[in-house]
PDB file of N, CA and C in Angstrom:
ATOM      1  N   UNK A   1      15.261 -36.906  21.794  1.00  0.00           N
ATOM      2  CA  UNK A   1      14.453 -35.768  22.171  1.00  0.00           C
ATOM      3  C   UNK A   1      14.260 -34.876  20.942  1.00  0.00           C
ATOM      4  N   UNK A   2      12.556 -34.510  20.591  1.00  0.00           N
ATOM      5  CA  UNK A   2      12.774 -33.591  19.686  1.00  0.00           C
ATOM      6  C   UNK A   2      13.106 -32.258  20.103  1.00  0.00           C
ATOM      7  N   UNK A   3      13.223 -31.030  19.020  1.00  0.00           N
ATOM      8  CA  UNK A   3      13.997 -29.789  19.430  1.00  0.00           C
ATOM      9  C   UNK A   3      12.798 -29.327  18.473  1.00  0.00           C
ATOM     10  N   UNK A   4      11.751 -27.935  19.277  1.00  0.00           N
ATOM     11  CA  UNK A   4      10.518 -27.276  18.489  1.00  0.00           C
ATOM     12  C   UNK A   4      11.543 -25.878  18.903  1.00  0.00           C
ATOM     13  N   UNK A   5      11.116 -25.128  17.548  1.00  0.00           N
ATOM     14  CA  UNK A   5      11.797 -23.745  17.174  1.00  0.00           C
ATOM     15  C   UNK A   5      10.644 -22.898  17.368  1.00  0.00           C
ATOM     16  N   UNK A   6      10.973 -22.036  18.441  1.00  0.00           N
ATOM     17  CA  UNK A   6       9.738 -21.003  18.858  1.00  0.00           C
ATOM     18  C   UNK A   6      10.170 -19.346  17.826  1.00  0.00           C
ATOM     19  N   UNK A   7      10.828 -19.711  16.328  1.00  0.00           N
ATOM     20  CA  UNK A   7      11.171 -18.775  16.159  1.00  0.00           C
ATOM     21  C   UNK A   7      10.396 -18.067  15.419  1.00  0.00           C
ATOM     22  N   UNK A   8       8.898 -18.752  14.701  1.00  0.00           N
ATOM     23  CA  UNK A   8       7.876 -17.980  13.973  1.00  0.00           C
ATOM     24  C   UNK A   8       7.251 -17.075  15.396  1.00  0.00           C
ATOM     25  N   UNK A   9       7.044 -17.879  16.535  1.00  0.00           N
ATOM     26  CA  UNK A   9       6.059 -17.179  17.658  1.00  0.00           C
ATOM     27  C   UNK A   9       7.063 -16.153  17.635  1.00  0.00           C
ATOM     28  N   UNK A  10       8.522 -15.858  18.139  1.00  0.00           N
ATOM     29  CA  UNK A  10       9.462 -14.731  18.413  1.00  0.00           C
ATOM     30  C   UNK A  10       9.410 -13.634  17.233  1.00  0.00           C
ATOM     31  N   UNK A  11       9.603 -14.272  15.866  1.00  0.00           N
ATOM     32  CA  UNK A  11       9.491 -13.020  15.103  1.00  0.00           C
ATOM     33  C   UNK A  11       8.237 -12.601  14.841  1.00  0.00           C
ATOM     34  N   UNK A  12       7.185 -13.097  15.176  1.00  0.00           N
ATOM     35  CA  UNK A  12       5.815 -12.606  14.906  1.00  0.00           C
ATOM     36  C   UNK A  12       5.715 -11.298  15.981  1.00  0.00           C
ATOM     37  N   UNK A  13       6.163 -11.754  17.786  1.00  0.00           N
ATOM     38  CA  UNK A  13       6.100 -10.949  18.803  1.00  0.00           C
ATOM     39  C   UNK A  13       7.065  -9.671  17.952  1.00  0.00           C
ATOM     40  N   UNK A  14       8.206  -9.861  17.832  1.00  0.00           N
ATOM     41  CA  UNK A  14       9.258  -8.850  17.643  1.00  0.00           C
ATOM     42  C   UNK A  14       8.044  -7.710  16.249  1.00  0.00           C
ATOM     43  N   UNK A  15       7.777  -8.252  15.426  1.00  0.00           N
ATOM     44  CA  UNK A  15       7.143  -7.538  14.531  1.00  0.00           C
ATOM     45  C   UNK A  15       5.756  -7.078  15.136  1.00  0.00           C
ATOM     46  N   UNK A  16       5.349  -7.536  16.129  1.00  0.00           N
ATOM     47  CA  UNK A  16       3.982  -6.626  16.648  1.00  0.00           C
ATOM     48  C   UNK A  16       4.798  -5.585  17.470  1.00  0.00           C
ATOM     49  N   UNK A  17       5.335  -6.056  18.454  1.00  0.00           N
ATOM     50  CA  UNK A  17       6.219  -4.823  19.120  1.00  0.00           C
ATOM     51  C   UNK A  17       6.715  -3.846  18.389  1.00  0.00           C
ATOM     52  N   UNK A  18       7.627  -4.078  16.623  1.00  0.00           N
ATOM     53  CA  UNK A  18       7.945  -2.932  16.074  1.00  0.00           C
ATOM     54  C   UNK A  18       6.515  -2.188  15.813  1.00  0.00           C
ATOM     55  N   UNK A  19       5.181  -2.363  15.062  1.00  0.00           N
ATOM     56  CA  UNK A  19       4.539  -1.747  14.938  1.00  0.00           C
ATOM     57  C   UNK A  19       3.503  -1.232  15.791  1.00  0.00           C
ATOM     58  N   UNK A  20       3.916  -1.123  17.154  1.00  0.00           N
ATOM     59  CA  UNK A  20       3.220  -0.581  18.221  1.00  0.00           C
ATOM     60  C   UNK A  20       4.587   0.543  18.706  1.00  0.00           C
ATOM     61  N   UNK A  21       5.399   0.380  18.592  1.00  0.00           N
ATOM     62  CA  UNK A  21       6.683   1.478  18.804  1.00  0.00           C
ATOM     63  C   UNK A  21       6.642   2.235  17.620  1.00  0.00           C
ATOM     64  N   UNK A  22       5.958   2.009  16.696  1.00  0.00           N
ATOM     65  CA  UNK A  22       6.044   2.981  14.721  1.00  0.00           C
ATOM     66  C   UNK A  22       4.752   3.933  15.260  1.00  0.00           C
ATOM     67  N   UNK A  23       3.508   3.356  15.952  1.00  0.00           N
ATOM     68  CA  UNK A  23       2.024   3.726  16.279  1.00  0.00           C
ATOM     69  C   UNK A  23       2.434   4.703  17.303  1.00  0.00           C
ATOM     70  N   UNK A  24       2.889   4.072  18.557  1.00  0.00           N
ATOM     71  CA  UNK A  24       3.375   4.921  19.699  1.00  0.00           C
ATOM     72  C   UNK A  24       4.204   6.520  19.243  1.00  0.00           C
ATOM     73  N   UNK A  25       5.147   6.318  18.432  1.00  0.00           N
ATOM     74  CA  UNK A  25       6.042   7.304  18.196  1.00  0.00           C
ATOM     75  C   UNK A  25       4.688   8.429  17.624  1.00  0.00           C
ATOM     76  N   UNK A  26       4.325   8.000  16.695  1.00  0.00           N
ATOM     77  CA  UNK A  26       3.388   9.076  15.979  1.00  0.00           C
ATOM     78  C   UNK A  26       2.205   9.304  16.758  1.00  0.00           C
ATOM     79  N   UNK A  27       1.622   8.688  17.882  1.00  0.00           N
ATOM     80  CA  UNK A  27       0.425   9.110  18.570  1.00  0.00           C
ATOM     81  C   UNK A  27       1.101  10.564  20.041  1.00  0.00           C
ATOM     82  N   UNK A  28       1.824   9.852  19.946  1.00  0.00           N
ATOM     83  CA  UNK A  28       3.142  11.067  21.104  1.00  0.00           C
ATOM     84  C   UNK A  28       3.204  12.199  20.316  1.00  0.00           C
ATOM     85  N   UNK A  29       3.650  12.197  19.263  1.00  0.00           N
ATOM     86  CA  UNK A  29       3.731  13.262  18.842  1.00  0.00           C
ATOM     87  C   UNK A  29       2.331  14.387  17.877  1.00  0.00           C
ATOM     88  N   UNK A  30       1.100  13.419  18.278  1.00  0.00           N
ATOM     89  CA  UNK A  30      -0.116  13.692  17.070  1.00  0.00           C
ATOM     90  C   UNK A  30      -0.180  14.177  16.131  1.00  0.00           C
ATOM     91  N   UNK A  31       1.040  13.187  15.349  1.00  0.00           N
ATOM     92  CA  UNK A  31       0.954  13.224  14.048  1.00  0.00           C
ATOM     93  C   UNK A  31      -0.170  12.199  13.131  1.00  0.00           C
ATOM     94  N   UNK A  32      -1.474  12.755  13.359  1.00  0.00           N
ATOM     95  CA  UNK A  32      -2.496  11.955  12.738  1.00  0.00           C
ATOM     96  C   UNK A  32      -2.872  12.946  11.533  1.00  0.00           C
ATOM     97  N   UNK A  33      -2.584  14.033  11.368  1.00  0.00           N
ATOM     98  CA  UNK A  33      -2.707  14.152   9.669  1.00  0.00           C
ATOM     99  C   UNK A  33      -1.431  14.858   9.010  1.00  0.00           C
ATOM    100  N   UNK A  34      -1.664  14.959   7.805  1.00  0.00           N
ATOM    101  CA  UNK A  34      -0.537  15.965   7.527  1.00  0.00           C
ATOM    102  C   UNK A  34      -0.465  17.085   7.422  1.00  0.00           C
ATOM    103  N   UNK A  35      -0.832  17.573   8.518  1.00  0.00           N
ATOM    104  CA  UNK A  35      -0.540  19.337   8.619  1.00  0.00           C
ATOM    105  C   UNK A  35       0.071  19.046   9.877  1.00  0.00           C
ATOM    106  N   UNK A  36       0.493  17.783  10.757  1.00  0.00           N
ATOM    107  CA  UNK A  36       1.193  17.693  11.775  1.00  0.00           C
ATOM    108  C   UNK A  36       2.090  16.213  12.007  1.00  0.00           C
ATOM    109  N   UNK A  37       2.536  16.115  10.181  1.00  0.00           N
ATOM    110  CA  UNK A  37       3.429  15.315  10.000  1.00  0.00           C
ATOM    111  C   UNK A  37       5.169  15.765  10.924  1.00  0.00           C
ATOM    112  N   UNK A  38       5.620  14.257  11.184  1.00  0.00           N
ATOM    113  CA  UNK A  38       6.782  14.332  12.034  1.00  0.00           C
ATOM    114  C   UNK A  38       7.800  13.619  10.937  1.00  0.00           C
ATOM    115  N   UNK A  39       9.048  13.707  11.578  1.00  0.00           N
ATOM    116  CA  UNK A  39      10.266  12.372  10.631  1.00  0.00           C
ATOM    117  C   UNK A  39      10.237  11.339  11.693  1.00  0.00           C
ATOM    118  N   UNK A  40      10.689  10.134  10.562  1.00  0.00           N
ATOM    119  CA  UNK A  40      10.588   9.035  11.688  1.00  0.00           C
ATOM    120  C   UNK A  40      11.922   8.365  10.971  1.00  0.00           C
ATOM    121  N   UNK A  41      13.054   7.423  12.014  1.00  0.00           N
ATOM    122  CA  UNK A  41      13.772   7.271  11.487  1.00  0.00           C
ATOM    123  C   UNK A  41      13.698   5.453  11.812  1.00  0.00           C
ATOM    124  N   UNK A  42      13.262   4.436  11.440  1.00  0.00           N
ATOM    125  CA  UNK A  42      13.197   3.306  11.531  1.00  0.00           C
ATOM    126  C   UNK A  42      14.750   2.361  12.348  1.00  0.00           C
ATOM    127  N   UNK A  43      14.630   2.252  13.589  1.00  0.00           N
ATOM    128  CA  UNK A  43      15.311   1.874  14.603  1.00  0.00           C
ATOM    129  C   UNK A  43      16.369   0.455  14.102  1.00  0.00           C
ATOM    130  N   UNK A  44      15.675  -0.158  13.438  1.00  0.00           N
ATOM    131  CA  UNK A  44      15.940  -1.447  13.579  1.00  0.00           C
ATOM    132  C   UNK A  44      15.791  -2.084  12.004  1.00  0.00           C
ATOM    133  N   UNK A  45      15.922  -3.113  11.868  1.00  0.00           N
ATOM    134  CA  UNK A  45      15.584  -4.052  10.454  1.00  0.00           C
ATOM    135  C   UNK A  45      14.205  -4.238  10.064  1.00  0.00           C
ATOM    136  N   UNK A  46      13.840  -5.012  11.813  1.00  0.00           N
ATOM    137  CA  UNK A  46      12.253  -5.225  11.644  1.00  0.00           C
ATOM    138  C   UNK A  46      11.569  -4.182  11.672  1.00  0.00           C
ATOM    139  N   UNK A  47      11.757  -2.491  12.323  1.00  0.00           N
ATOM    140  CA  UNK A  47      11.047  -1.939  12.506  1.00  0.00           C
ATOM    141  C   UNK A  47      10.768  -1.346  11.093  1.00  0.00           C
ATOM    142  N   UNK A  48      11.968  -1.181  10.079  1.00  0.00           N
ATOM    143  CA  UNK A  48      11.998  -0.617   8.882  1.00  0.00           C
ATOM    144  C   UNK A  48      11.198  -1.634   7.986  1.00  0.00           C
ATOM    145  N   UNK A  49      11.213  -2.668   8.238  1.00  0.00           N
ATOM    146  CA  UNK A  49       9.885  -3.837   7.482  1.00  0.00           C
ATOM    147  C   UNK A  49       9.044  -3.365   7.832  1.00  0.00           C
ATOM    148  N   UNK A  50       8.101  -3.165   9.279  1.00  0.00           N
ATOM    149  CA  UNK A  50       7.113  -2.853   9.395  1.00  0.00           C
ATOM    150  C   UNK A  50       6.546  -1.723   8.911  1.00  0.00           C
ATOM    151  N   UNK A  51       7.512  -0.624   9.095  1.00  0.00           N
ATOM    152  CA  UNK A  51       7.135   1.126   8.698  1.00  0.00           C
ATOM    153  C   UNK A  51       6.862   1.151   7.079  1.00  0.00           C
ATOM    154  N   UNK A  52       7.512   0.154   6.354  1.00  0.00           N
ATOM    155  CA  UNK A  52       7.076  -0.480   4.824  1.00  0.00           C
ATOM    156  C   UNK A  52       5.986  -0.666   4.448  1.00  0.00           C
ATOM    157  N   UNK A  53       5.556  -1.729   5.369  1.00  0.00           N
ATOM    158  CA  UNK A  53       4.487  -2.633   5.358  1.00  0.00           C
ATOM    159  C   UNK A  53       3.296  -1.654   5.504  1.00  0.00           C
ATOM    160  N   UNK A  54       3.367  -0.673   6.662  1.00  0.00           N
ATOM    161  CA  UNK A  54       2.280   0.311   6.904  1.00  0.00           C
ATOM    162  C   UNK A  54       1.960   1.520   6.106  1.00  0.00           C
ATOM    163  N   UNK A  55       3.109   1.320   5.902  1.00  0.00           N
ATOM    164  CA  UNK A  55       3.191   2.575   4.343  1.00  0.00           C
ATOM    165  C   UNK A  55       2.798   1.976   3.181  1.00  0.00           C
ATOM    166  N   UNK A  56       2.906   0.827   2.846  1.00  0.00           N
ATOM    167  CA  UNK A  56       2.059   0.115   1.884  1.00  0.00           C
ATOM    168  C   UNK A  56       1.009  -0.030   2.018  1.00  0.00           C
ATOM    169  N   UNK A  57       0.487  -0.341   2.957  1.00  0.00           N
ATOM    170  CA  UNK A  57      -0.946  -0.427   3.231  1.00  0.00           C
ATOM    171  C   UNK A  57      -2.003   0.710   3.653  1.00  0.00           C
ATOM    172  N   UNK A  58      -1.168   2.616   3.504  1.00  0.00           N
ATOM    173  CA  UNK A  58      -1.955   3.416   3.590  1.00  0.00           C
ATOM    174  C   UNK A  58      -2.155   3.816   5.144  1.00  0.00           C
ATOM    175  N   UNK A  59      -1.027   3.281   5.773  1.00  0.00           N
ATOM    176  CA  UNK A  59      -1.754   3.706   7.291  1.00  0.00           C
ATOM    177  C   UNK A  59      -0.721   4.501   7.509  1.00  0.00           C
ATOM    178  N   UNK A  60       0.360   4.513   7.469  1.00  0.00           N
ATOM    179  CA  UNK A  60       1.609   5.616   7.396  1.00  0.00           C
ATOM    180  C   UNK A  60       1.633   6.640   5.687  1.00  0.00           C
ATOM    181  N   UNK A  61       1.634   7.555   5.897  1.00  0.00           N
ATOM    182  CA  UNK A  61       1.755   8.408   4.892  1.00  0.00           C
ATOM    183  C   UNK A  61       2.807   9.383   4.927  1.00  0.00           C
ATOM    184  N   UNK A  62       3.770   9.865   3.452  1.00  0.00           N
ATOM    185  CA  UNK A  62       4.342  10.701   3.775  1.00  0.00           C
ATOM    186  C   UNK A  62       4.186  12.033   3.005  1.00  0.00           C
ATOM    187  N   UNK A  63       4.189  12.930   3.623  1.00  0.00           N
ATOM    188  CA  UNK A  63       4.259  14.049   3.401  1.00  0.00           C
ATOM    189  C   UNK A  63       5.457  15.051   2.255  1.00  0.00           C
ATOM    190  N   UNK A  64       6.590  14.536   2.499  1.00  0.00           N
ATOM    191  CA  UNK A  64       7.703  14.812   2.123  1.00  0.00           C
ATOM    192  C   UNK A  64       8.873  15.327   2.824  1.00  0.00           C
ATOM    193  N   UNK A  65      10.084  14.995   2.354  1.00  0.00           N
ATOM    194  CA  UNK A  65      11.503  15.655   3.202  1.00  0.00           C
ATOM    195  C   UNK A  65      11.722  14.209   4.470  1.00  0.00           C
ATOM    196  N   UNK A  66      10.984  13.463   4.241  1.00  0.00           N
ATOM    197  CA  UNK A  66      10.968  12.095   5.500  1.00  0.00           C
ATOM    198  C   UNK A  66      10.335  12.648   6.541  1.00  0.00           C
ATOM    199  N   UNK A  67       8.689  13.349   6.344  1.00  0.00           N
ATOM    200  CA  UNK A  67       7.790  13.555   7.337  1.00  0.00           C
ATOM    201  C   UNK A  67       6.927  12.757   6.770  1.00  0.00           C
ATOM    202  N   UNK A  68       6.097  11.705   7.956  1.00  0.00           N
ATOM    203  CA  UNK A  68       5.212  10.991   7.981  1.00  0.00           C
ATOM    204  C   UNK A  68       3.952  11.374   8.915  1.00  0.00           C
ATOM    205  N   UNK A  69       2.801  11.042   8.386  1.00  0.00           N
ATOM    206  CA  UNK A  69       1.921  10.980   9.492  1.00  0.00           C
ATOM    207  C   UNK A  69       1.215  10.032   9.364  1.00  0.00           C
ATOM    208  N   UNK A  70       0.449   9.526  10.324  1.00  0.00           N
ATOM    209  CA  UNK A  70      -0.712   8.209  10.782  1.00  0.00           C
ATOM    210  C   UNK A  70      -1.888   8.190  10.415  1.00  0.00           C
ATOM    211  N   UNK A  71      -2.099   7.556   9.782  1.00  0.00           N
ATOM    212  CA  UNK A  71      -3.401   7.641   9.175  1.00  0.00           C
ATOM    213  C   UNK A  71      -3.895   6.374  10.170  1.00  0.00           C
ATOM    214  N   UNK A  72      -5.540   7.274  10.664  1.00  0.00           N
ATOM    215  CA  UNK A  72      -6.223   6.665  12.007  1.00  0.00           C
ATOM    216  C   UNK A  72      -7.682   5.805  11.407  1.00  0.00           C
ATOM    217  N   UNK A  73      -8.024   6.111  10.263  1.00  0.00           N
ATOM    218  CA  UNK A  73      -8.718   5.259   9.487  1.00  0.00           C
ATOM    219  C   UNK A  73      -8.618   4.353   8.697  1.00  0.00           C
ATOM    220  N   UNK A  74      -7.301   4.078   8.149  1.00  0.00           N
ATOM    221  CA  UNK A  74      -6.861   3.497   7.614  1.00  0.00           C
ATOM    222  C   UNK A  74      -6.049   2.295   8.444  1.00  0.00           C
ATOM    223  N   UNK A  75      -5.735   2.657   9.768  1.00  0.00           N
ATOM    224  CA  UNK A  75      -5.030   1.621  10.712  1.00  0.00           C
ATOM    225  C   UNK A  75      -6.781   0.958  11.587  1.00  0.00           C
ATOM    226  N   UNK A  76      -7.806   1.414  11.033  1.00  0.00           N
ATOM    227  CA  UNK A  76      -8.878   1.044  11.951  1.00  0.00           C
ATOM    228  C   UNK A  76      -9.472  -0.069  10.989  1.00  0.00           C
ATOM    229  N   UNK A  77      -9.498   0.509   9.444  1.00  0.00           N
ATOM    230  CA  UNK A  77     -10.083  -0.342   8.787  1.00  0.00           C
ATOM    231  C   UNK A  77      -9.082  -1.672   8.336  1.00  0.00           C
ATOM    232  N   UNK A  78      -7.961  -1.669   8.079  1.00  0.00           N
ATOM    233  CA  UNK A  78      -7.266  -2.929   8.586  1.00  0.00           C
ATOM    234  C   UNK A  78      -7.263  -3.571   9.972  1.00  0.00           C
ATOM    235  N   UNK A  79      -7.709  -3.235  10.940  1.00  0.00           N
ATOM    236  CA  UNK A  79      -7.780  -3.730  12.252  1.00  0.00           C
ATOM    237  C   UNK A  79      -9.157  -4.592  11.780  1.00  0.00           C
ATOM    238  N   UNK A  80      -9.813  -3.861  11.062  1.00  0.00           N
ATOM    239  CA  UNK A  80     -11.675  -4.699  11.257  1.00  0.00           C
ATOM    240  C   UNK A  80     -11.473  -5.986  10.677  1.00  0.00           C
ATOM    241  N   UNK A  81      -9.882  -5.550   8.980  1.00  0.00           N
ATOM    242  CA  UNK A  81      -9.917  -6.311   8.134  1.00  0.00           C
ATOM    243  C   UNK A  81      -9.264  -7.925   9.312  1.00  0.00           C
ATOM    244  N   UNK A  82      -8.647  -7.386   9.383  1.00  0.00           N
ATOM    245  CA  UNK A  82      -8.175  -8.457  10.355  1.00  0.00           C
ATOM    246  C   UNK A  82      -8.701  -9.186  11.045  1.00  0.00           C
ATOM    247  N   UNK A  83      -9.696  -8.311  12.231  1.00  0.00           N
ATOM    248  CA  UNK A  83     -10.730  -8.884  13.262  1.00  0.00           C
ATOM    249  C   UNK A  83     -11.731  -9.937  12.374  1.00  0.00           C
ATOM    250  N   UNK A  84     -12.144  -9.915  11.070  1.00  0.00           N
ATOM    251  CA  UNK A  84     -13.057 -10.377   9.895  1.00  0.00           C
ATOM    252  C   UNK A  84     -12.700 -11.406   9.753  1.00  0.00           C
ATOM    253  N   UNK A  85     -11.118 -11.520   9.667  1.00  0.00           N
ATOM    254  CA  UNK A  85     -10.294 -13.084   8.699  1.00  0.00           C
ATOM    255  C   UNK A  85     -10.651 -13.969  10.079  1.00  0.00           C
ATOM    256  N   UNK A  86     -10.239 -13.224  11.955  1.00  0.00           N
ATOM    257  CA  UNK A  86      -9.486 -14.143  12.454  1.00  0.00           C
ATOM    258  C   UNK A  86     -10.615 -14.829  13.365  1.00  0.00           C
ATOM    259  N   UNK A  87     -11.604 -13.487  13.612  1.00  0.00           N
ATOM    260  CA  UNK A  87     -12.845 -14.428  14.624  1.00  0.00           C
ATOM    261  C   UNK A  87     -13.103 -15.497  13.526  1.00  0.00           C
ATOM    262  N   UNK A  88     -13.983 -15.673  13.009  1.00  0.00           N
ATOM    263  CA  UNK A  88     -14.024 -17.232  12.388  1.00  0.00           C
ATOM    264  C   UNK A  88     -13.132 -18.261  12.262  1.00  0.00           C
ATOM    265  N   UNK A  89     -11.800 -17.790  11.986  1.00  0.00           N
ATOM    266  CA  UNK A  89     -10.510 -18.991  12.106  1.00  0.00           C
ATOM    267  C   UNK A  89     -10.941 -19.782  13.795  1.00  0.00           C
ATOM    268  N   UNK A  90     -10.681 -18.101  14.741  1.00  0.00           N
ATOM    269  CA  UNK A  90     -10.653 -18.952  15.648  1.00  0.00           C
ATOM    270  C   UNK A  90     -11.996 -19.796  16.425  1.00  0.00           C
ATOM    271  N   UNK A  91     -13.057 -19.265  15.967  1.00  0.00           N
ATOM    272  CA  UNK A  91     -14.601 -19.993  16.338  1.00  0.00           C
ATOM    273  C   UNK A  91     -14.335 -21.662  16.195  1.00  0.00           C
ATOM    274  N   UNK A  92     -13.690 -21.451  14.397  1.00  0.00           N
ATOM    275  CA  UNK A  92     -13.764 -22.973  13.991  1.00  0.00           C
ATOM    276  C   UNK A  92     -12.854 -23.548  14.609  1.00  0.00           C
ATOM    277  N   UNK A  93     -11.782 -23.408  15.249  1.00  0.00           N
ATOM    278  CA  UNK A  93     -10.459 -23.849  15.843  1.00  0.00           C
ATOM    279  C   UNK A  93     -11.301 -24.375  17.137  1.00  0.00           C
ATOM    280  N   UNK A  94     -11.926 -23.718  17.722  1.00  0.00           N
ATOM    281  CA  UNK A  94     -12.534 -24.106  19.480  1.00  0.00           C
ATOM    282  C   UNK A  94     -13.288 -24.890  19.154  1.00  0.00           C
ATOM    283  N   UNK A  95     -14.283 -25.397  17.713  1.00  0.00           N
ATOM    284  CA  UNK A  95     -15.310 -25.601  18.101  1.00  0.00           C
ATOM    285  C   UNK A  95     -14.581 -27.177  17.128  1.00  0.00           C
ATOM    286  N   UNK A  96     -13.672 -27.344  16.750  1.00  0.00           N
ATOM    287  CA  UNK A  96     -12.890 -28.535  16.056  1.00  0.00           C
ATOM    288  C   UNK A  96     -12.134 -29.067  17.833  1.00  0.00           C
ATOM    289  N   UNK A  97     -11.879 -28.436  18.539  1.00  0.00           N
ATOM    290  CA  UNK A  97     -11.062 -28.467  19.711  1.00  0.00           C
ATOM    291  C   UNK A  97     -11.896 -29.583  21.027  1.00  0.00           C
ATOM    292  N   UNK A  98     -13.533 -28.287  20.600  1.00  0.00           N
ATOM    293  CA  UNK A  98     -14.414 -28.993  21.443  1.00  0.00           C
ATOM    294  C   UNK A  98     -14.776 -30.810  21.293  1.00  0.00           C
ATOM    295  N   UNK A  99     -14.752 -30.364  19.343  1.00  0.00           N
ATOM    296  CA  UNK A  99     -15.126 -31.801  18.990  1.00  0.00           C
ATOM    297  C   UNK A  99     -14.227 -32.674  19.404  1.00  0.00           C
ATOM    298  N   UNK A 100     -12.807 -32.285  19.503  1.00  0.00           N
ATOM    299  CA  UNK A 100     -12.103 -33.841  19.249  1.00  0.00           C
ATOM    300  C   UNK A 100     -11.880 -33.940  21.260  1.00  0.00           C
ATOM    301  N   UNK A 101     -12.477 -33.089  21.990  1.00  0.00           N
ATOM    302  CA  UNK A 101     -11.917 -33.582  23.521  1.00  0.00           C
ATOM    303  C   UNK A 101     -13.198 -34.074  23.481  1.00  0.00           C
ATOM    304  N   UNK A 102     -15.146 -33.864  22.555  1.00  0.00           N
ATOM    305  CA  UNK A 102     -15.811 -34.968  22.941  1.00  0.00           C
ATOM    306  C   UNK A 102     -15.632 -36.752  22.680  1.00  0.00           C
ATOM    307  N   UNK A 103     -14.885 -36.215  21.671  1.00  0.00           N
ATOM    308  CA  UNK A 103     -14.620 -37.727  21.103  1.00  0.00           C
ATOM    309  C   UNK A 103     -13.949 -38.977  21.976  1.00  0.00           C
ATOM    310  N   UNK A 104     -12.821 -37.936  23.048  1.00  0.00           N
ATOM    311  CA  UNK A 104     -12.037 -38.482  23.984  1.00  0.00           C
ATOM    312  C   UNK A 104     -12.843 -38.678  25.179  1.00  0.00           C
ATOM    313  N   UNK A 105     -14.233 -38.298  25.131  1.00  0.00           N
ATOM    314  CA  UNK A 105     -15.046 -38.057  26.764  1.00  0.00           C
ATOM    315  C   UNK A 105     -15.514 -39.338  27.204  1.00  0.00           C
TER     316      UNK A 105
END
């Protein structure tokens, strides 16, 4: 019997969940600029990767003293960047999918 490791699907879930609990925290508190920056204290391992990751990429900003705020354009225009890479991945994926169940018809 083979043995498949669902552990890329698990840490992929675990890392969307941290950065919807990093988003959540700062939309609760509307910290979307910095004149209404909050502190945030990173929960976990993964969540402190992610709060990295978003701070690298300009969508978390800090203010100073460990106040952050959310940057709402910057989490929109990586969302598009994203939406850009993945509709076409997945177009070609359905339409390679379609081909090979005609092949079987």
């Amino acid at each position: 019997m083979m043995f498949r490791s669902h552990a890329p699907v698990s840490i992929g879930a675990l890392a969307m969940r941290a950065r919807q609990r990093i988003r959540a925290h700062f939309f609760a508190q509307h910290a979307v600029s910095a004149e209404e920056a909050v502190s945030f204290v990173p929960q976990d391992r993964i969540e402190r990767t992610q709060f990295e990751r978003m701070r690298g990429a300009g969508i978390v900003h800090e203010v100073g003293a460990g106040r952050y705020w959310f940057d709402l354009a910057a989490f929109r225009k990586q969302l598009d960047r994203t939406r850009a890479i993945m509709v076409p991945v997945v177009i070609v994926l359905c339409l390679a999918a379609a081909g090979v169940t005609m092949l079987f018809y």
